[in-house]
PDB file of N, CA and C in Angstrom:
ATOM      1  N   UNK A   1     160.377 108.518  69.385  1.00  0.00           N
ATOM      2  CA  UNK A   1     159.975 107.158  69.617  1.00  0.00           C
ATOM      3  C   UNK A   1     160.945 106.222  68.905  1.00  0.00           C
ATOM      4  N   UNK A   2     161.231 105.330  69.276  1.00  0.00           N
ATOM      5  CA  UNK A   2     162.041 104.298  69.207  1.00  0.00           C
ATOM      6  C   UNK A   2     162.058 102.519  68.900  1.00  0.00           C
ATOM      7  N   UNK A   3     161.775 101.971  68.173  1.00  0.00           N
ATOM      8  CA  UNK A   3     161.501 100.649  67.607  1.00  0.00           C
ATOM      9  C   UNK A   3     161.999  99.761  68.623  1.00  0.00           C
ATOM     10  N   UNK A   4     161.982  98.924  69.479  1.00  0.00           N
ATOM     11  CA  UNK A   4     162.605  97.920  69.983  1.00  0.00           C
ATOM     12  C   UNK A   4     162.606  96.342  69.287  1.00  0.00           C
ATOM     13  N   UNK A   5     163.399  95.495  69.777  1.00  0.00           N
ATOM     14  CA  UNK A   5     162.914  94.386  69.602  1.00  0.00           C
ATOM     15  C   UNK A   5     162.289  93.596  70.303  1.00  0.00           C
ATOM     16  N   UNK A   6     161.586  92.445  70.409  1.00  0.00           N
ATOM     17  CA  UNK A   6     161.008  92.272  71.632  1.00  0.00           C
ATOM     18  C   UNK A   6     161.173  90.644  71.790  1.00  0.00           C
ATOM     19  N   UNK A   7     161.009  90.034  72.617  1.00  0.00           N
ATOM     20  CA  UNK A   7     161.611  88.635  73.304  1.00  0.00           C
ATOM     21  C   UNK A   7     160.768  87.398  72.247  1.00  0.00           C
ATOM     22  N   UNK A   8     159.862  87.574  71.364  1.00  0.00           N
ATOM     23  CA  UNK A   8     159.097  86.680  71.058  1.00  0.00           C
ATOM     24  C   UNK A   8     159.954  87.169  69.256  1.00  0.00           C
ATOM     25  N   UNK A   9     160.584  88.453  69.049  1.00  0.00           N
ATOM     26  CA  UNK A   9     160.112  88.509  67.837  1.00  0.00           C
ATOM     27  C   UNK A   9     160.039  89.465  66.978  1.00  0.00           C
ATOM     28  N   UNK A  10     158.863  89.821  67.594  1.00  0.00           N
ATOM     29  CA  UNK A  10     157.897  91.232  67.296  1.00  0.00           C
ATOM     30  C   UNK A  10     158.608  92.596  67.221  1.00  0.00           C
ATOM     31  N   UNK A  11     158.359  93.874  66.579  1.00  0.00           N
ATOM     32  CA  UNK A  11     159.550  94.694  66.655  1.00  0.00           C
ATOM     33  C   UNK A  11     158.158  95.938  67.195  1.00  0.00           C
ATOM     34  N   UNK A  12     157.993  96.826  68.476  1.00  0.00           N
ATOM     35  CA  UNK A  12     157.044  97.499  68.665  1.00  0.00           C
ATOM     36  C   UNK A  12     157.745  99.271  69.386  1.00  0.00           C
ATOM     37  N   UNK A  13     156.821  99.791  69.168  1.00  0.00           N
ATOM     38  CA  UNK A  13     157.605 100.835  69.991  1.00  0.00           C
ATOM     39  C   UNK A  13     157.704 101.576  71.537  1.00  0.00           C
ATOM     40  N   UNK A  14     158.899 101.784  72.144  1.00  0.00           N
ATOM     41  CA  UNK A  14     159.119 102.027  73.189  1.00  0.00           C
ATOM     42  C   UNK A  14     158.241 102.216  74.165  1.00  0.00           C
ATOM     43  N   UNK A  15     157.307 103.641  73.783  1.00  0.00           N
ATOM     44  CA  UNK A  15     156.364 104.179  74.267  1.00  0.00           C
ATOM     45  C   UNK A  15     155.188 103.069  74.767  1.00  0.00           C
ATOM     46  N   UNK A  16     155.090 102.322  73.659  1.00  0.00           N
ATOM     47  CA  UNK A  16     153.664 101.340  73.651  1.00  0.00           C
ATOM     48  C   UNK A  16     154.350 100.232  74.508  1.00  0.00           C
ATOM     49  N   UNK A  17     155.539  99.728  74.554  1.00  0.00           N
ATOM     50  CA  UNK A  17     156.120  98.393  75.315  1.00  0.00           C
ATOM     51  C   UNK A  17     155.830  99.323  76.731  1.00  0.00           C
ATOM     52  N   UNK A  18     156.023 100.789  77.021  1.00  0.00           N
ATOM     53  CA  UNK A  18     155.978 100.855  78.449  1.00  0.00           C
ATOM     54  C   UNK A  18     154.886 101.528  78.701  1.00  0.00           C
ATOM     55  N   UNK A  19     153.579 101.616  77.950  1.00  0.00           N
ATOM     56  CA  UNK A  19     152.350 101.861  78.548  1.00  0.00           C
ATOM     57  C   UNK A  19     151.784 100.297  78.830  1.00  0.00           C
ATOM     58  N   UNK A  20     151.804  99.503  78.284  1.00  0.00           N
ATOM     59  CA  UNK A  20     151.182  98.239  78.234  1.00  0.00           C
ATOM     60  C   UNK A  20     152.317  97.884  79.132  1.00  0.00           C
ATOM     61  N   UNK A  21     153.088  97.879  79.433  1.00  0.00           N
ATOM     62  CA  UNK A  21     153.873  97.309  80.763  1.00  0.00           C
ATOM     63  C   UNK A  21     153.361  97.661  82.190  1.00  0.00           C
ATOM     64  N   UNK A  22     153.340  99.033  82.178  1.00  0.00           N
ATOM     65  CA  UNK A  22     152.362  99.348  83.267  1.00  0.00           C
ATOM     66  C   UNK A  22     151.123  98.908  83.254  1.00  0.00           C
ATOM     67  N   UNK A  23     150.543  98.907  82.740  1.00  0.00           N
ATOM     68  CA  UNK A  23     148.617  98.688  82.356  1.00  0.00           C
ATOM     69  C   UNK A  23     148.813  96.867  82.885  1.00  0.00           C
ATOM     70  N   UNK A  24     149.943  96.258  82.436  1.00  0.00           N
ATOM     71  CA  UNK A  24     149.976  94.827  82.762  1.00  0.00           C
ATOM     72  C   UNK A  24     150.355  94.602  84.224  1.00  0.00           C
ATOM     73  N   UNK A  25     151.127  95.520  84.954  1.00  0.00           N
ATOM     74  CA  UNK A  25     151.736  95.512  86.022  1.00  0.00           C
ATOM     75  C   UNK A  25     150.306  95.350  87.109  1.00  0.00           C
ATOM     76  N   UNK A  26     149.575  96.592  86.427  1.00  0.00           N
ATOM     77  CA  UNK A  26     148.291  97.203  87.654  1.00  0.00           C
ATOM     78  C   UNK A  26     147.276  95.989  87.380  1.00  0.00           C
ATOM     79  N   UNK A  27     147.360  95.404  86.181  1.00  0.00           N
ATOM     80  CA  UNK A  27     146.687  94.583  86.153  1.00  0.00           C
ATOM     81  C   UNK A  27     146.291  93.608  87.351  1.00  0.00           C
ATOM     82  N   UNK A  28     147.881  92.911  86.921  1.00  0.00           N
ATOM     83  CA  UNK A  28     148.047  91.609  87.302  1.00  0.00           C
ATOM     84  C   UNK A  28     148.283  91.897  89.530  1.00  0.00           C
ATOM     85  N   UNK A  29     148.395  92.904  89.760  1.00  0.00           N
ATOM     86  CA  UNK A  29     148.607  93.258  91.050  1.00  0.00           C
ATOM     87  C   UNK A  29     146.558  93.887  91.929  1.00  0.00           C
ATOM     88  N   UNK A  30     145.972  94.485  90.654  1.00  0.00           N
ATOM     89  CA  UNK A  30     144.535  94.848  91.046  1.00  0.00           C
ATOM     90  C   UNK A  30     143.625  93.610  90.913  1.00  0.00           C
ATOM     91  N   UNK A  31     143.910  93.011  89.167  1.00  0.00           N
ATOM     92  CA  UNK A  31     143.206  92.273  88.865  1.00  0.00           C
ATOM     93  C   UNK A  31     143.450  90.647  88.244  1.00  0.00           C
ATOM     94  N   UNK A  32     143.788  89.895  89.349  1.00  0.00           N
ATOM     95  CA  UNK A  32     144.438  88.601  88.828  1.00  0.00           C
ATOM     96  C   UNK A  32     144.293  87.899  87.842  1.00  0.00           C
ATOM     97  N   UNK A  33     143.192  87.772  87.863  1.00  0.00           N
ATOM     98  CA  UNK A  33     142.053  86.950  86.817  1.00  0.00           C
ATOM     99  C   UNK A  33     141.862  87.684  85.755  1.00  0.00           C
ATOM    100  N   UNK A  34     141.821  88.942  85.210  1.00  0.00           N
ATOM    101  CA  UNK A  34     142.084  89.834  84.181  1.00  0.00           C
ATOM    102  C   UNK A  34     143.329  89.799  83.995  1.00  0.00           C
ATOM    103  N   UNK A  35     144.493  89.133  84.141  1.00  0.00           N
ATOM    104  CA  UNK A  35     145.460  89.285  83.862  1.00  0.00           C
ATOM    105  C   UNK A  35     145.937  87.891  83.006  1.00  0.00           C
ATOM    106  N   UNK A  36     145.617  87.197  83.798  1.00  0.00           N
ATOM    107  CA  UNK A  36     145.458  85.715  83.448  1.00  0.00           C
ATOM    108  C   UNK A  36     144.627  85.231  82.216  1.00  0.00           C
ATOM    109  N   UNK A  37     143.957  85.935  82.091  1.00  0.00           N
ATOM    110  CA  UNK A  37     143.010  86.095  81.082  1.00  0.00           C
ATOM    111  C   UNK A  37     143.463  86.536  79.943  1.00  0.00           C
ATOM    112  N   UNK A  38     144.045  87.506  79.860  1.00  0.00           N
ATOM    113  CA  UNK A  38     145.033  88.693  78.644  1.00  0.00           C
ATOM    114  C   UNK A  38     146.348  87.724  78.644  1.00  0.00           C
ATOM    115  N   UNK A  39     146.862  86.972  79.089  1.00  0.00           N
ATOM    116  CA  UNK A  39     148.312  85.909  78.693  1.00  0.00           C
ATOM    117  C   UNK A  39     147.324  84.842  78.151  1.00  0.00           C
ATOM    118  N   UNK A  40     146.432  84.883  78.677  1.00  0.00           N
ATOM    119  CA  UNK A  40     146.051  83.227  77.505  1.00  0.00           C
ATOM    120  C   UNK A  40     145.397  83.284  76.674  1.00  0.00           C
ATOM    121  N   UNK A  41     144.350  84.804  76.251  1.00  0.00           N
ATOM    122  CA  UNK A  41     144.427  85.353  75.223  1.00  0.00           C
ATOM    123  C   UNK A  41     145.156  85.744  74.246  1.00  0.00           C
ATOM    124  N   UNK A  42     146.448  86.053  74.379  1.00  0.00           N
ATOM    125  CA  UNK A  42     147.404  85.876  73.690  1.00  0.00           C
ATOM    126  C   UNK A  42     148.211  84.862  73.768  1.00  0.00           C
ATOM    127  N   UNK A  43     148.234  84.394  74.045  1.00  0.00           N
ATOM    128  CA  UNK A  43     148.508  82.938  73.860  1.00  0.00           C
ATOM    129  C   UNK A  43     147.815  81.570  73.025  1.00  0.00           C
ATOM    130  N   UNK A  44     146.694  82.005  73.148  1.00  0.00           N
ATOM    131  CA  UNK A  44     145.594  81.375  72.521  1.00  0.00           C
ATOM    132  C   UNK A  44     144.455  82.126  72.050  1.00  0.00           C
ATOM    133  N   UNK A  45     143.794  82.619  70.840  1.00  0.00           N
ATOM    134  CA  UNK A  45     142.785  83.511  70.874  1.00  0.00           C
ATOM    135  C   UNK A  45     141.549  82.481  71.256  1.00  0.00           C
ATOM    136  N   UNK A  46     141.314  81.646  71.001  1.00  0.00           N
ATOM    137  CA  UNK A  46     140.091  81.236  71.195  1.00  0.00           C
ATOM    138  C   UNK A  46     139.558  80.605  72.743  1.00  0.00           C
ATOM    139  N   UNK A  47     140.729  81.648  73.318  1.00  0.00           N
ATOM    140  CA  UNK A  47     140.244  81.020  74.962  1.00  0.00           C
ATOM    141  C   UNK A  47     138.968  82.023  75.391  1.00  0.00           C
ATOM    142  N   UNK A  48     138.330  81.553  76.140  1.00  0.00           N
ATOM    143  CA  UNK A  48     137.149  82.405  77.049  1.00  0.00           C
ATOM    144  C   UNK A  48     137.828  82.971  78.404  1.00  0.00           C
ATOM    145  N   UNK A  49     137.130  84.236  78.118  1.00  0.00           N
ATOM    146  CA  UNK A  49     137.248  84.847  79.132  1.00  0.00           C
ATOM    147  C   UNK A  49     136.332  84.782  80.323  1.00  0.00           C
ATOM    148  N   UNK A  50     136.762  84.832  81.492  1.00  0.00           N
ATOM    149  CA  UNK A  50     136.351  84.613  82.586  1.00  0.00           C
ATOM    150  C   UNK A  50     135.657  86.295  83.366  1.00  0.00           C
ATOM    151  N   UNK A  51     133.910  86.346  83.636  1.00  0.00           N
ATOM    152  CA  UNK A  51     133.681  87.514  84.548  1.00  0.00           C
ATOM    153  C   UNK A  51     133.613  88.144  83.256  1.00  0.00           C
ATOM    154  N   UNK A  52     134.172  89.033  84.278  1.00  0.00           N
ATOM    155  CA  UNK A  52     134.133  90.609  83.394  1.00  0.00           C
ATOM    156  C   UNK A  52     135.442  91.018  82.787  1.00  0.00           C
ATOM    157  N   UNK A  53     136.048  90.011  82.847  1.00  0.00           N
ATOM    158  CA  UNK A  53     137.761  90.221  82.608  1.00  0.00           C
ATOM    159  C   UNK A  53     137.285  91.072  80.619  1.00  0.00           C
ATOM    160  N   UNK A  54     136.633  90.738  80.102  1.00  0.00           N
ATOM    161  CA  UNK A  54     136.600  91.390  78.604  1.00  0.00           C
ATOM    162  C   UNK A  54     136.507  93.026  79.275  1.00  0.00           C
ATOM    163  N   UNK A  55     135.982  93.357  80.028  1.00  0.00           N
ATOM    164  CA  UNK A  55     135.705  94.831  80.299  1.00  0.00           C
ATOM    165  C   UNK A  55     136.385  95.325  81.205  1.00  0.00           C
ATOM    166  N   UNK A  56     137.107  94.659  81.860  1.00  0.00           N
ATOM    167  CA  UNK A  56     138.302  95.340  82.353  1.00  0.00           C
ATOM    168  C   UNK A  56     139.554  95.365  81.322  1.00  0.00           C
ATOM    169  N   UNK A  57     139.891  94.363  80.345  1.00  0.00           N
ATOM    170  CA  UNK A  57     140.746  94.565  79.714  1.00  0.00           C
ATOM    171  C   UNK A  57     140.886  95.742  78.255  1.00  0.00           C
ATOM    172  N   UNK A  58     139.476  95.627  78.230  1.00  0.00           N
ATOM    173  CA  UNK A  58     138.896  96.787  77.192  1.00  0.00           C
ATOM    174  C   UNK A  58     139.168  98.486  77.347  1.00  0.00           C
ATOM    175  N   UNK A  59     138.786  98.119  78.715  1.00  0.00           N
ATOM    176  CA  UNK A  59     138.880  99.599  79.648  1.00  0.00           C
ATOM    177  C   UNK A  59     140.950  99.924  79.587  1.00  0.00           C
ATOM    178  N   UNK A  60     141.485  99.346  79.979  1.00  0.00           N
ATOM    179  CA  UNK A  60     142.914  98.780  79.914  1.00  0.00           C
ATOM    180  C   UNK A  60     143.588  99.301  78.504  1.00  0.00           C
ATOM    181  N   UNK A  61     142.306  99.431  77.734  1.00  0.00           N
ATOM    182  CA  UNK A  61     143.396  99.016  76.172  1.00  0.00           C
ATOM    183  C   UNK A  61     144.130  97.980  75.798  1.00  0.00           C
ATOM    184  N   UNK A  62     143.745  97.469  76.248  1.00  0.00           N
ATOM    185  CA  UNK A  62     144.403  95.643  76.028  1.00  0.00           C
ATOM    186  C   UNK A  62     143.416  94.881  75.412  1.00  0.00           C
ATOM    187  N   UNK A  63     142.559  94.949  74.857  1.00  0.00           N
ATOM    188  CA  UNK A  63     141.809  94.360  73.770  1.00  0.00           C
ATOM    189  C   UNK A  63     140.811  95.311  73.238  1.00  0.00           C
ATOM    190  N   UNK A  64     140.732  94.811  71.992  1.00  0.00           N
ATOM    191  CA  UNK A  64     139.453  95.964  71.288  1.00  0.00           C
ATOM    192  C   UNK A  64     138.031  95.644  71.529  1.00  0.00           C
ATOM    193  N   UNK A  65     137.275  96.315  71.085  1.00  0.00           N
ATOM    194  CA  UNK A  65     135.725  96.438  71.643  1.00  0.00           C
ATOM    195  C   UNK A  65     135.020  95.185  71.464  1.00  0.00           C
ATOM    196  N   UNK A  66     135.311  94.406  70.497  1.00  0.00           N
ATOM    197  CA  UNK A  66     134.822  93.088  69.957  1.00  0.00           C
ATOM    198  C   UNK A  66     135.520  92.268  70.991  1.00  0.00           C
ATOM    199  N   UNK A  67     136.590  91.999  71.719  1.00  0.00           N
ATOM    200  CA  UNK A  67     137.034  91.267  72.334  1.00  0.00           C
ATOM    201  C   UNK A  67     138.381  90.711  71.685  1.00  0.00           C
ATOM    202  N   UNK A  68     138.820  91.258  70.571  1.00  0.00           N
ATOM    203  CA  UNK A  68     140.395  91.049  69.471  1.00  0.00           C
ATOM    204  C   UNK A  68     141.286  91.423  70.094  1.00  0.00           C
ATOM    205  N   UNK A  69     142.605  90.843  69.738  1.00  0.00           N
ATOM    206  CA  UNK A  69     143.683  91.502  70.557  1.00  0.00           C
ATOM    207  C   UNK A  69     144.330  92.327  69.216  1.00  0.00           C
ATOM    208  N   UNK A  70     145.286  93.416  69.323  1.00  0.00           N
ATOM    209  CA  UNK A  70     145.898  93.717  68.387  1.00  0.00           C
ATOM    210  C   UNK A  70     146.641  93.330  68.161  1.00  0.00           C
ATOM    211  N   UNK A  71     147.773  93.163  67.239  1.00  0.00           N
ATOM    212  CA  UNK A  71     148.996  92.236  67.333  1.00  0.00           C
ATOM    213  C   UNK A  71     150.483  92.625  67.725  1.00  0.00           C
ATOM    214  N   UNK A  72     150.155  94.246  68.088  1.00  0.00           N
ATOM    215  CA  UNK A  72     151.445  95.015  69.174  1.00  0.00           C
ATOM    216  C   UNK A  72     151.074  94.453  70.668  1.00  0.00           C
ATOM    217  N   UNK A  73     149.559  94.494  71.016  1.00  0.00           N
ATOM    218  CA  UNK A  73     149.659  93.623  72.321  1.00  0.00           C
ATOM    219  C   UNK A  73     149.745  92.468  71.958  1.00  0.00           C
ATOM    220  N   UNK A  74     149.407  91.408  71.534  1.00  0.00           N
ATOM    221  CA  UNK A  74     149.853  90.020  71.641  1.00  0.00           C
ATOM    222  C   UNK A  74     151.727  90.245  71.477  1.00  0.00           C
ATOM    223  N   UNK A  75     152.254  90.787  71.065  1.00  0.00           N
ATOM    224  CA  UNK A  75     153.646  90.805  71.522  1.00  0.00           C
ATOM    225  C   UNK A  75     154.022  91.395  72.313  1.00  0.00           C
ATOM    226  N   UNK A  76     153.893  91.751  73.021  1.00  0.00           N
ATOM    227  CA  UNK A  76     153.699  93.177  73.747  1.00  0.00           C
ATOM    228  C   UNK A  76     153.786  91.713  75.081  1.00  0.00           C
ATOM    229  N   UNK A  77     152.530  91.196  75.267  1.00  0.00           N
ATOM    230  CA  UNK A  77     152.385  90.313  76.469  1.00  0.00           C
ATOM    231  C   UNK A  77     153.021  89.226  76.453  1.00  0.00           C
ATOM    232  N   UNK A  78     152.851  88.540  75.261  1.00  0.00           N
ATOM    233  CA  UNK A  78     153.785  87.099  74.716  1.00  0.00           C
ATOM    234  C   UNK A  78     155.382  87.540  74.921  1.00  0.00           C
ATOM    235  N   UNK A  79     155.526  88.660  74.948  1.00  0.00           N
ATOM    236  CA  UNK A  79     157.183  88.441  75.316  1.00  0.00           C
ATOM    237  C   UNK A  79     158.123  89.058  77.115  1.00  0.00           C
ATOM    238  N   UNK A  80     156.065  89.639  77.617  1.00  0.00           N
ATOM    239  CA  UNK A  80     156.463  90.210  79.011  1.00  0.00           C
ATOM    240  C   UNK A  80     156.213  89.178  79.809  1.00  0.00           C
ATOM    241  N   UNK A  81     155.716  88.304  79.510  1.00  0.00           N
ATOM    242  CA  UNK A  81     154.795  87.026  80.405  1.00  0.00           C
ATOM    243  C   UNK A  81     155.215  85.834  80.649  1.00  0.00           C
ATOM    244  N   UNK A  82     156.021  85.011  81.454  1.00  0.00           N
ATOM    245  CA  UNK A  82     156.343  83.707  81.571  1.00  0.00           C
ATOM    246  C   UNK A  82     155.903  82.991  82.460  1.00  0.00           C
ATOM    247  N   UNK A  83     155.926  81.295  82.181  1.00  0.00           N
ATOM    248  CA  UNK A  83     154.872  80.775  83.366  1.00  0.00           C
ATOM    249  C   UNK A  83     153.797  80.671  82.815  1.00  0.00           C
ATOM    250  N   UNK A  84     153.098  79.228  83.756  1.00  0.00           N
ATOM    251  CA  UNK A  84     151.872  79.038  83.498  1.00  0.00           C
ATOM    252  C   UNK A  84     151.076  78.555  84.847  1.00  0.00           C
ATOM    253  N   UNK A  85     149.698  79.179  84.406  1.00  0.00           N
ATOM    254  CA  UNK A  85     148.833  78.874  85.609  1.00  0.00           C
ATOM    255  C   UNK A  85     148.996  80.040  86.944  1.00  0.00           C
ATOM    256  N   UNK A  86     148.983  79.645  87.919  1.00  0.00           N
ATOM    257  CA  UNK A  86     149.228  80.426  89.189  1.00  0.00           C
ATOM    258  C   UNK A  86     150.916  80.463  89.135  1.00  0.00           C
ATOM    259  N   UNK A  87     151.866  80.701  87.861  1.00  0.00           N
ATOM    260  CA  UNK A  87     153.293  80.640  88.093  1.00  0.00           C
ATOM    261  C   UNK A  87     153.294  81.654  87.015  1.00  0.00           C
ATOM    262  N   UNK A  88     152.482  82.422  86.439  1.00  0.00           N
ATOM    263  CA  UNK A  88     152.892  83.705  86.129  1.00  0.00           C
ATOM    264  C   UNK A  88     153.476  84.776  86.290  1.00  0.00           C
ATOM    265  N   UNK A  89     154.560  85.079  85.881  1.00  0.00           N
ATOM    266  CA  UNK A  89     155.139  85.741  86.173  1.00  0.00           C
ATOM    267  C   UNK A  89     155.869  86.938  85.115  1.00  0.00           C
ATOM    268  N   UNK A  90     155.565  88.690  85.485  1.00  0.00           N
ATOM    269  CA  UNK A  90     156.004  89.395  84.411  1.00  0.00           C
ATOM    270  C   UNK A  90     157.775  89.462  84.651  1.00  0.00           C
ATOM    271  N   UNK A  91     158.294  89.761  83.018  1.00  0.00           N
ATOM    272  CA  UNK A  91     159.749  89.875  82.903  1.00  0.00           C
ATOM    273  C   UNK A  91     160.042  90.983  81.621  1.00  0.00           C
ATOM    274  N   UNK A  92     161.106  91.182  81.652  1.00  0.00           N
ATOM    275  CA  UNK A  92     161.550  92.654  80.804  1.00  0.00           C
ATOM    276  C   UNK A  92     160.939  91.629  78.957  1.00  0.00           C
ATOM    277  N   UNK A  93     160.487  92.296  78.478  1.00  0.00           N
ATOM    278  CA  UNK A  93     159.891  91.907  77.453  1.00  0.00           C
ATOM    279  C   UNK A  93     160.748  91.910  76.202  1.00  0.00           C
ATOM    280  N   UNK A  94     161.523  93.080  76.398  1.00  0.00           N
ATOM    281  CA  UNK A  94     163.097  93.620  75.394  1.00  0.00           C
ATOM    282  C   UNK A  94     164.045  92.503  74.915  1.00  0.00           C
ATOM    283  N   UNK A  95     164.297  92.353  73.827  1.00  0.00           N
ATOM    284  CA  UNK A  95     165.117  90.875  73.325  1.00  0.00           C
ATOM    285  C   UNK A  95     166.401  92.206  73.591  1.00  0.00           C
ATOM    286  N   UNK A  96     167.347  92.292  74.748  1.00  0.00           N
ATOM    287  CA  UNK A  96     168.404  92.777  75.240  1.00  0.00           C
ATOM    288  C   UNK A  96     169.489  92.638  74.313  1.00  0.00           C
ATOM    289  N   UNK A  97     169.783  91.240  73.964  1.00  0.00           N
ATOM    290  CA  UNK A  97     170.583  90.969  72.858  1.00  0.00           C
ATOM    291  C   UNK A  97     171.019  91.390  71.603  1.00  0.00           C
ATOM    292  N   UNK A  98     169.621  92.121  71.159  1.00  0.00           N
ATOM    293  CA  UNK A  98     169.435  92.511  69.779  1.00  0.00           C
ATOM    294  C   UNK A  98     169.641  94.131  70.546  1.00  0.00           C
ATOM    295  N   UNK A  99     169.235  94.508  71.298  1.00  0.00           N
ATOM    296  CA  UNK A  99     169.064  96.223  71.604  1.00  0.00           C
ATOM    297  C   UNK A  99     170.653  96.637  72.075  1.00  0.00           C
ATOM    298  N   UNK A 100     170.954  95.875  72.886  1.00  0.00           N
ATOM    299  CA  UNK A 100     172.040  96.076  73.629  1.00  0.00           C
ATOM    300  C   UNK A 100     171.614  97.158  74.911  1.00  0.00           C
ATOM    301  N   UNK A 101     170.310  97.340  74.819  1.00  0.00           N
ATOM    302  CA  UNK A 101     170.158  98.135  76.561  1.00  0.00           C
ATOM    303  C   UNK A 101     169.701  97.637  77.421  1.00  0.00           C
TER     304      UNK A 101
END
């Protein structure tokens, strides 16, 4: 396993940047509004969640049982996620610069 750097910052590892990359991918393609939900959760903790989006994201591993984010996903999403509103859009999360890959 391998340390990266990541676009916000954050320094997390490989493995975890590309399980939560996928998990964000299926998300945001199964579940819109659960997705939308997990960027403005990290983005903001004290936003509400919408539905059932807490229990799909729970299920996900993208937030803990209480409804907390951890702080490998809040970087994890804060640096895969750009855009706001219906202009969300995922991007390589990797600060490239610093990795050189």
């Amino acid at each position: 396993m391998k340390e990266l750097k990541l676009k916000n910052g954050g320094v997390e590892l490989d493995v975890c940047i590309a399980a939560m990359t996928m998990a964000m991918e299926s998300l945001l393609a199964e579940t819109p509004i659960a997705f939308f939900d997990l960027v403005m959760k990290a983005r903001d903790d004290t936003h509400e969640l919408f539905g059932n989006s807490q229990d799909i994201l729970r299920k996900a591993a993208l937030l803990e049982p209480g409804g907390t984010m951890r702080q490998d996903t809040r970087n994890i999403v804060l640096s895969s996620v750009e855009g706001d509103e219906g202009e969300m859009h995922m991007v390589d999360p990797i600060d490239r610069e610093v990795t050189g890959r």
